[in-house]
PDB file of N, CA and C in Angstrom:
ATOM      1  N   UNK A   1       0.851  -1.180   0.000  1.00  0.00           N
ATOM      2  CA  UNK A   1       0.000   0.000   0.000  1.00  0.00           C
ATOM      3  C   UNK A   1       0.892   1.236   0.000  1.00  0.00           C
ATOM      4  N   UNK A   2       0.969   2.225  -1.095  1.00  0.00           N
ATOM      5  CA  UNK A   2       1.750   3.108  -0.727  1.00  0.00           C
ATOM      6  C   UNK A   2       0.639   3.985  -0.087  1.00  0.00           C
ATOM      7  N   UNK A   3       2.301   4.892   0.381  1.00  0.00           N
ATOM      8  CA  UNK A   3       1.800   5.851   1.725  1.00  0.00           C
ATOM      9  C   UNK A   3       1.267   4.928   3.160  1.00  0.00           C
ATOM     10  N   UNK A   4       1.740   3.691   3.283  1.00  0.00           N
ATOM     11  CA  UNK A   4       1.100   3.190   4.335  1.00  0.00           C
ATOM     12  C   UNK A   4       1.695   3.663   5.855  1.00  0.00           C
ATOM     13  N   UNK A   5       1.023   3.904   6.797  1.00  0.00           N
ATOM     14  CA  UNK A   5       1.530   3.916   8.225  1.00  0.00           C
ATOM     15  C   UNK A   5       0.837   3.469   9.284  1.00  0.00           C
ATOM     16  N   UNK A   6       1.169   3.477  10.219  1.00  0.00           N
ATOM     17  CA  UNK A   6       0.484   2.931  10.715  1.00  0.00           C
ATOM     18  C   UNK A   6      -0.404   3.287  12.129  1.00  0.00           C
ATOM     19  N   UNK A   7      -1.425   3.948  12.330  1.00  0.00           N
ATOM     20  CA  UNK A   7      -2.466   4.052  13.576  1.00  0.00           C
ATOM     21  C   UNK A   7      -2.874   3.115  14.810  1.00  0.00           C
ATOM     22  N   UNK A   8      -2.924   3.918  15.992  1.00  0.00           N
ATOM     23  CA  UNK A   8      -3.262   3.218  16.669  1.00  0.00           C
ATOM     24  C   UNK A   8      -5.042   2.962  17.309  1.00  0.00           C
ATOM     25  N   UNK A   9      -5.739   2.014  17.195  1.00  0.00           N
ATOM     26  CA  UNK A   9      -6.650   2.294  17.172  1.00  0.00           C
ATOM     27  C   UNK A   9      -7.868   2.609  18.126  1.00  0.00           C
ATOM     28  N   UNK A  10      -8.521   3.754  17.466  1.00  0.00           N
ATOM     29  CA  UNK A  10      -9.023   5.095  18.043  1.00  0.00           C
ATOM     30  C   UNK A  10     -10.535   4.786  19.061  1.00  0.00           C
ATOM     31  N   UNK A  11     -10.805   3.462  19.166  1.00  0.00           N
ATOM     32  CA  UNK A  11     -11.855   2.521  19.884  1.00  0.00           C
ATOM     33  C   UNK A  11     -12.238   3.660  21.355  1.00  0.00           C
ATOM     34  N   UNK A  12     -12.840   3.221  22.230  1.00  0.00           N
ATOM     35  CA  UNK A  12     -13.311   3.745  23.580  1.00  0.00           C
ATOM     36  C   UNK A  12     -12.140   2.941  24.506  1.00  0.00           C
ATOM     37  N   UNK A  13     -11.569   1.833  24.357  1.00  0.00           N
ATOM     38  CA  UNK A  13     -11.073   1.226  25.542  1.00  0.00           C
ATOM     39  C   UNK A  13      -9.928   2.226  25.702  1.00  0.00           C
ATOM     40  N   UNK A  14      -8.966   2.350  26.359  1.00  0.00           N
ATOM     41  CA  UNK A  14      -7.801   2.959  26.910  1.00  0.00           C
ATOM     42  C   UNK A  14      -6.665   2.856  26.745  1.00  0.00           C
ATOM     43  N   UNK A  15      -7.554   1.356  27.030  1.00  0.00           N
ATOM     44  CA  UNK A  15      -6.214  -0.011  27.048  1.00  0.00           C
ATOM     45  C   UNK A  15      -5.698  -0.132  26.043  1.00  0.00           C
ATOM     46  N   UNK A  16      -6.555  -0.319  24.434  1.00  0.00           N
ATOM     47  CA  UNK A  16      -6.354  -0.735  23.114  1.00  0.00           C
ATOM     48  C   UNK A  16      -5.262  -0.079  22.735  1.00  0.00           C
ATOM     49  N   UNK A  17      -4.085  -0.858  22.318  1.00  0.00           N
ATOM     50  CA  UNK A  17      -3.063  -0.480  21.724  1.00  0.00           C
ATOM     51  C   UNK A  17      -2.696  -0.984  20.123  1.00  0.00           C
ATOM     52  N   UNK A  18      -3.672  -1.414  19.546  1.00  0.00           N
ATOM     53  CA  UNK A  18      -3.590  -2.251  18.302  1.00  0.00           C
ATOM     54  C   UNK A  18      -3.604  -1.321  17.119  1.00  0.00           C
ATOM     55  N   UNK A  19      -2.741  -1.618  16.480  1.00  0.00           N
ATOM     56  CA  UNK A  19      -2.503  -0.827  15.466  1.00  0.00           C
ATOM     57  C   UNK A  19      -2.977  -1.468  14.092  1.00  0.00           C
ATOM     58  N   UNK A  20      -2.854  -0.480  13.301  1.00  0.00           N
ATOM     59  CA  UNK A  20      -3.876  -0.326  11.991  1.00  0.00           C
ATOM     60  C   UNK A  20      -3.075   0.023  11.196  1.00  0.00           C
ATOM     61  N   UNK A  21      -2.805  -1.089   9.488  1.00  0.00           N
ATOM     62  CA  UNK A  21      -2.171  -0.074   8.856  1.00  0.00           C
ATOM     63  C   UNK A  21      -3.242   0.327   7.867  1.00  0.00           C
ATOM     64  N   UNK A  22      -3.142   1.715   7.493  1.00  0.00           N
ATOM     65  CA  UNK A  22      -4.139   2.262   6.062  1.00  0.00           C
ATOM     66  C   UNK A  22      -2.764   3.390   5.493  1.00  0.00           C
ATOM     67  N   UNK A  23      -3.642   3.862   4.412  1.00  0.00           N
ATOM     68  CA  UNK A  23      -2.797   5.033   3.775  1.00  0.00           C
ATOM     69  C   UNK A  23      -3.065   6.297   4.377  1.00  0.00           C
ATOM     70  N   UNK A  24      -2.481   7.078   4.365  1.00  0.00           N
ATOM     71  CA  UNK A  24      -2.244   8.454   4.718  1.00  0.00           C
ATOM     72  C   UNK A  24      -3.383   8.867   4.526  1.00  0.00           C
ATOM     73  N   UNK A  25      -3.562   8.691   3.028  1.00  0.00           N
ATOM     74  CA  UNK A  25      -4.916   9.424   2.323  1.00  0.00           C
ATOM     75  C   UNK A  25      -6.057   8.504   2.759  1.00  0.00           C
ATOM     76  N   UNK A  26      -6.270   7.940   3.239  1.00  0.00           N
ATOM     77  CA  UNK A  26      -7.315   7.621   3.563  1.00  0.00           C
ATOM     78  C   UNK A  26      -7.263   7.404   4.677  1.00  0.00           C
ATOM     79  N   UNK A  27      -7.019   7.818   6.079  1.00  0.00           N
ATOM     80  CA  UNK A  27      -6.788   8.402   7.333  1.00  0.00           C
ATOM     81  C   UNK A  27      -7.115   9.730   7.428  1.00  0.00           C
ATOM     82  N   UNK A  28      -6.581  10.258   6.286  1.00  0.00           N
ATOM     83  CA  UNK A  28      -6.755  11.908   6.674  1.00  0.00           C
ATOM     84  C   UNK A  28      -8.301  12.482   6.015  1.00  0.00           C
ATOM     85  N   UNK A  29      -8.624  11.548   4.836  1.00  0.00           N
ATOM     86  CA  UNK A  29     -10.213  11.751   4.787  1.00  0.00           C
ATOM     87  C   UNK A  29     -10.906  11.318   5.808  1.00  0.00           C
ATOM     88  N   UNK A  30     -11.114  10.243   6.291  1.00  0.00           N
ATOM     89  CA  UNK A  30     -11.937   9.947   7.443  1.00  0.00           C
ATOM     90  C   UNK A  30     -11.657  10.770   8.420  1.00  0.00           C
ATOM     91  N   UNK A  31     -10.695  11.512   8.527  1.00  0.00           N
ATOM     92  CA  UNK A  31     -10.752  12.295  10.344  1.00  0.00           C
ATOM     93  C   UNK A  31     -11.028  13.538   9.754  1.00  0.00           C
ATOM     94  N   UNK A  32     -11.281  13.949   8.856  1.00  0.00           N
ATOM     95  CA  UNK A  32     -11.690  15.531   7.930  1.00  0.00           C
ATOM     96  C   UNK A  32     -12.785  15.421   8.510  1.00  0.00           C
ATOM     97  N   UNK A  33     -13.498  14.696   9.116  1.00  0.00           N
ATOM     98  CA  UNK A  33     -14.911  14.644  10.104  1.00  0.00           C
ATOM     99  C   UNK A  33     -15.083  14.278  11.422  1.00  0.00           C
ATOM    100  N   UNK A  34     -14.778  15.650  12.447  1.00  0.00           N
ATOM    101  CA  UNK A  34     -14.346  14.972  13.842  1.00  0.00           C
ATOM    102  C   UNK A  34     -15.022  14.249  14.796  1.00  0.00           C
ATOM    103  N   UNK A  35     -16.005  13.708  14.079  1.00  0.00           N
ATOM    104  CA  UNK A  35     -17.069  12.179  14.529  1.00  0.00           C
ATOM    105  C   UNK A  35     -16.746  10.829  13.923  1.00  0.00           C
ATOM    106  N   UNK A  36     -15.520  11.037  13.580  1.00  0.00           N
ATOM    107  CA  UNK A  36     -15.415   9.580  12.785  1.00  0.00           C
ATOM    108  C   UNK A  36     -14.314   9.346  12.937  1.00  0.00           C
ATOM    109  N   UNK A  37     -13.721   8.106  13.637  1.00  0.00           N
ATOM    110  CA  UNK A  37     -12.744   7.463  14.233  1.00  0.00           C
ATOM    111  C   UNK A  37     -12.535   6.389  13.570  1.00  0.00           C
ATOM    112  N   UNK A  38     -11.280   5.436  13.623  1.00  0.00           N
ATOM    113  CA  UNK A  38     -11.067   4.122  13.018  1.00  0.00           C
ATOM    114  C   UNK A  38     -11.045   3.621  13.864  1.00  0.00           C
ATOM    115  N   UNK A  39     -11.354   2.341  13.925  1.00  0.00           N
ATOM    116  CA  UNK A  39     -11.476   0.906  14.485  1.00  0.00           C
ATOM    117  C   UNK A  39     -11.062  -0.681  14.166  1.00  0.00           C
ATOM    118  N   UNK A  40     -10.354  -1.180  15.046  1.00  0.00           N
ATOM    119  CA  UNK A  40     -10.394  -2.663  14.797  1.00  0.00           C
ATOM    120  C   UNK A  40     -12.010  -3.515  14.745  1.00  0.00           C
ATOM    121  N   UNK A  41     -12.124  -4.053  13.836  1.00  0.00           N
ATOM    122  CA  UNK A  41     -13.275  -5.013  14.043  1.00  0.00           C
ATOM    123  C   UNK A  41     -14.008  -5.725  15.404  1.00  0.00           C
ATOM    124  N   UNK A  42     -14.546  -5.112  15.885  1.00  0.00           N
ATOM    125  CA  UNK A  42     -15.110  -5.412  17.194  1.00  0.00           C
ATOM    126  C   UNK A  42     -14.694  -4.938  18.110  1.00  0.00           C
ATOM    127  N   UNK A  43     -14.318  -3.733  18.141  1.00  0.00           N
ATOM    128  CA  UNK A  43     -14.169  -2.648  19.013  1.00  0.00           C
ATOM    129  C   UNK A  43     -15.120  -1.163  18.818  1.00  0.00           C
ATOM    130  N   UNK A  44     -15.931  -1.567  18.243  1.00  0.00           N
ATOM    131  CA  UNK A  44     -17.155  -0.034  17.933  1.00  0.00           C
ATOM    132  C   UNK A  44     -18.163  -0.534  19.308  1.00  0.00           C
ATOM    133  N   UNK A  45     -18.570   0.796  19.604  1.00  0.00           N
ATOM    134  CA  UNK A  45     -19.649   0.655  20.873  1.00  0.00           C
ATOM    135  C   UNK A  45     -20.834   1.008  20.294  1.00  0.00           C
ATOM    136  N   UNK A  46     -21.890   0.291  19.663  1.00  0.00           N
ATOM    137  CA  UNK A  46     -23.289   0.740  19.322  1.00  0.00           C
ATOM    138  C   UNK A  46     -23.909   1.478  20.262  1.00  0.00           C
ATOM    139  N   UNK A  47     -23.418   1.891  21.160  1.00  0.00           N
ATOM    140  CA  UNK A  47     -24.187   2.763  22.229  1.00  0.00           C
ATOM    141  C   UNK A  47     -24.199   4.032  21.950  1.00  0.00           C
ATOM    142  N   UNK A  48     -23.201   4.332  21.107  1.00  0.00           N
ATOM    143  CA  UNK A  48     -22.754   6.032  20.806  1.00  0.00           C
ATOM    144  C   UNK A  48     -22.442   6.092  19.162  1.00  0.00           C
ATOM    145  N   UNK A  49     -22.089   5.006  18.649  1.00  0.00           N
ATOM    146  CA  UNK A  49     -21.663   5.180  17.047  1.00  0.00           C
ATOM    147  C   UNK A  49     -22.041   4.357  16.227  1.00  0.00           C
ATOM    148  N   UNK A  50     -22.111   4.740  15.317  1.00  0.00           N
ATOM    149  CA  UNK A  50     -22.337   3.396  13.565  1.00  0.00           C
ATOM    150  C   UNK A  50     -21.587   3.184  12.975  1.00  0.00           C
ATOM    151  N   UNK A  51     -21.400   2.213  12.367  1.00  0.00           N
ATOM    152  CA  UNK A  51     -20.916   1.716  11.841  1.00  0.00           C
ATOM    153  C   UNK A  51     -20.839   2.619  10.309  1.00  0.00           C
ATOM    154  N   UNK A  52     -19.857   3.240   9.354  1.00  0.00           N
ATOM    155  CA  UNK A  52     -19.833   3.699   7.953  1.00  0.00           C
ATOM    156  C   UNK A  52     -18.903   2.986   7.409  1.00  0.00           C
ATOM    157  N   UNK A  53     -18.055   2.568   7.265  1.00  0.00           N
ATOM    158  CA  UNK A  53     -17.366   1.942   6.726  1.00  0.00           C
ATOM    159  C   UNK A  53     -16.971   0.627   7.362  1.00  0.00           C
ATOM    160  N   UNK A  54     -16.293  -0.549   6.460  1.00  0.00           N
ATOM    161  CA  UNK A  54     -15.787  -1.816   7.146  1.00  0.00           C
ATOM    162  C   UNK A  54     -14.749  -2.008   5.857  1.00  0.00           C
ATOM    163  N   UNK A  55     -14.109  -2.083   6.434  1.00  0.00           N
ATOM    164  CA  UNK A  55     -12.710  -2.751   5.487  1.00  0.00           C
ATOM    165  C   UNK A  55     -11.983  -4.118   6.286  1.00  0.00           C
ATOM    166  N   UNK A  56     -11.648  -5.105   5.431  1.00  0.00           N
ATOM    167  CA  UNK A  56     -10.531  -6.300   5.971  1.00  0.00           C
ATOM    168  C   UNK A  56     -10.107  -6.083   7.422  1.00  0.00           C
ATOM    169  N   UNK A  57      -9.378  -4.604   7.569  1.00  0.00           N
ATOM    170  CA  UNK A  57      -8.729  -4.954   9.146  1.00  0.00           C
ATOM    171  C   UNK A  57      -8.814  -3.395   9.692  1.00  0.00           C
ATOM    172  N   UNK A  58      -9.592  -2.636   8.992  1.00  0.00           N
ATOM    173  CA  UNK A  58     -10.721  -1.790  10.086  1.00  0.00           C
ATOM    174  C   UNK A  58     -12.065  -1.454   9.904  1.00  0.00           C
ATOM    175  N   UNK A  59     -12.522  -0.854  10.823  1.00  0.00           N
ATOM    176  CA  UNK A  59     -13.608   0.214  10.498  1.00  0.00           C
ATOM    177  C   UNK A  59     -13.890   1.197  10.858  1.00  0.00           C
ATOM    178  N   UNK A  60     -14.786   1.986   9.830  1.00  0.00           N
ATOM    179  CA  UNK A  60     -14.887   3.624  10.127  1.00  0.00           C
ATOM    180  C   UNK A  60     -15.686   4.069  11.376  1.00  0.00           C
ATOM    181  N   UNK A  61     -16.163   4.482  12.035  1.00  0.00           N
ATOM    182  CA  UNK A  61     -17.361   4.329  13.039  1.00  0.00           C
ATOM    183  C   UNK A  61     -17.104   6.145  12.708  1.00  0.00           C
ATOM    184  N   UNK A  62     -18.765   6.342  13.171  1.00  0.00           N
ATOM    185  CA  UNK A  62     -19.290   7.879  13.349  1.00  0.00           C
ATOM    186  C   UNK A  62     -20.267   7.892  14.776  1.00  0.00           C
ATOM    187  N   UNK A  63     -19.670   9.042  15.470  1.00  0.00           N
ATOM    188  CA  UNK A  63     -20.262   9.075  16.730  1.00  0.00           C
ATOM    189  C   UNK A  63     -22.172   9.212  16.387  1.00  0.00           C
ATOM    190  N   UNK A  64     -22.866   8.940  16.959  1.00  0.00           N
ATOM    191  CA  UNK A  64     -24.274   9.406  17.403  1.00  0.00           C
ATOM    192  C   UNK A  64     -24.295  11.272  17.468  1.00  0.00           C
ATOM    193  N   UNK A  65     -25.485  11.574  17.327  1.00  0.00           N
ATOM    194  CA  UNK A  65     -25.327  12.944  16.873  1.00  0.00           C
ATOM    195  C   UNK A  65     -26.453  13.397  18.218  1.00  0.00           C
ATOM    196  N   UNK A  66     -25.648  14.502  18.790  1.00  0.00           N
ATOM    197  CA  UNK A  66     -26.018  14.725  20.149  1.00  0.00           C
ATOM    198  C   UNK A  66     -24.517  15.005  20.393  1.00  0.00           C
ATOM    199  N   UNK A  67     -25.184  14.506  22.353  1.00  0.00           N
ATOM    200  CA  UNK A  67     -23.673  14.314  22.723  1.00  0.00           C
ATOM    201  C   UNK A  67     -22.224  13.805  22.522  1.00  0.00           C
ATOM    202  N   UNK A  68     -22.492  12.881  22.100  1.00  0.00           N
ATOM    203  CA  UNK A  68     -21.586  11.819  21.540  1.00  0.00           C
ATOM    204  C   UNK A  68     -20.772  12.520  20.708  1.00  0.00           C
ATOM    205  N   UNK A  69     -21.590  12.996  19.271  1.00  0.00           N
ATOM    206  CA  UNK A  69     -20.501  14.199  18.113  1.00  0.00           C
ATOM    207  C   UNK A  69     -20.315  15.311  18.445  1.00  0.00           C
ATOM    208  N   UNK A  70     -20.623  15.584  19.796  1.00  0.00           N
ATOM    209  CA  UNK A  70     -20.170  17.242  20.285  1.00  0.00           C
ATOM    210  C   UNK A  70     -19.546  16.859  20.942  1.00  0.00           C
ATOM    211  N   UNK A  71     -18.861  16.001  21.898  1.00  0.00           N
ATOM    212  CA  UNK A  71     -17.529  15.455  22.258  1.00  0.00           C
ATOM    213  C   UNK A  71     -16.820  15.340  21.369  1.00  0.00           C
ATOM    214  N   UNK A  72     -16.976  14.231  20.501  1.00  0.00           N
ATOM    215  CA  UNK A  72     -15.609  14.190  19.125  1.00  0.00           C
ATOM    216  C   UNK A  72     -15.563  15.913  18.793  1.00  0.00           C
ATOM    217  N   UNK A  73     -16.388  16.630  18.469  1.00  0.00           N
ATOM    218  CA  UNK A  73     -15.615  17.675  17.995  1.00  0.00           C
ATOM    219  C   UNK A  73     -15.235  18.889  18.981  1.00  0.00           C
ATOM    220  N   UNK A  74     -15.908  18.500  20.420  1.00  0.00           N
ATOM    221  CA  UNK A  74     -14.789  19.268  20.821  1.00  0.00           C
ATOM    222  C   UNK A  74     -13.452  19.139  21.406  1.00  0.00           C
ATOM    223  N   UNK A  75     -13.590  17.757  21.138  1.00  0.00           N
ATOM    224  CA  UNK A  75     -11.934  17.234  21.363  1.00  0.00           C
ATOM    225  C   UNK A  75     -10.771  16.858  20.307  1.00  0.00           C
ATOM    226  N   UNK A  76     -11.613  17.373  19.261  1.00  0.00           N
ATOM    227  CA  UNK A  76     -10.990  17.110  18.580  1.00  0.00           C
ATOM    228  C   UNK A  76      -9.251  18.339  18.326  1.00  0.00           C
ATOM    229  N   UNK A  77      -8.048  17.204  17.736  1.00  0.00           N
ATOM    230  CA  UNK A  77      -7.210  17.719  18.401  1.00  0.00           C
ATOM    231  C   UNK A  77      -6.488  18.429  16.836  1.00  0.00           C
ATOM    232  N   UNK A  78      -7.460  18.730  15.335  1.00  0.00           N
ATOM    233  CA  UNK A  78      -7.115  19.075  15.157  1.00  0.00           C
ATOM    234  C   UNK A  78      -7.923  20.421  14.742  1.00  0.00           C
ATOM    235  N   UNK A  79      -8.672  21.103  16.037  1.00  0.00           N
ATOM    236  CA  UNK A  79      -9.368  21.920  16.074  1.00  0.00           C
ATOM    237  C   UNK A  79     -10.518  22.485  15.260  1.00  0.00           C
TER     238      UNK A  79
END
């Protein structure tokens, strides 16, 4: 994959240290929306997000719209 690197993934646990490889460019489109995080496969919490994308060895998740996406964006860290 060019441009590949590699993420760590952006789940609710703390703990999760599992990394992700994707491309640049397609890392930096998905976070161009500060409700939408990547994920390992079975690490999304249906309590707060959906599912938008699924790929082989991640997925996209988008917070719930409310509280949930007014946290992602106000934490979001690239303002």
């Amino acid at each position: 994959m060019s441009g590949e690197f590699f993420v760590v993934c952006e789940c609710g646990d703390a703990r999760c240290a599992e990394q992700i490889a994707l491309s640049r460019q397609a890392y930096e489109r998905m976070r161009a929306n500060p409700a939408q995080f990547i994920v390992r496969p079975g690490h999304q919490a249906a309590a707060v997000e959906d599912v938008v994308i699924t790929e082989a060895e991640y997925m996209v998740v988008e917070k719930h719209a409310g509280k949930p996406a007014r946290l992602a964006q106000e934490t979001d860290p690239r303002g």
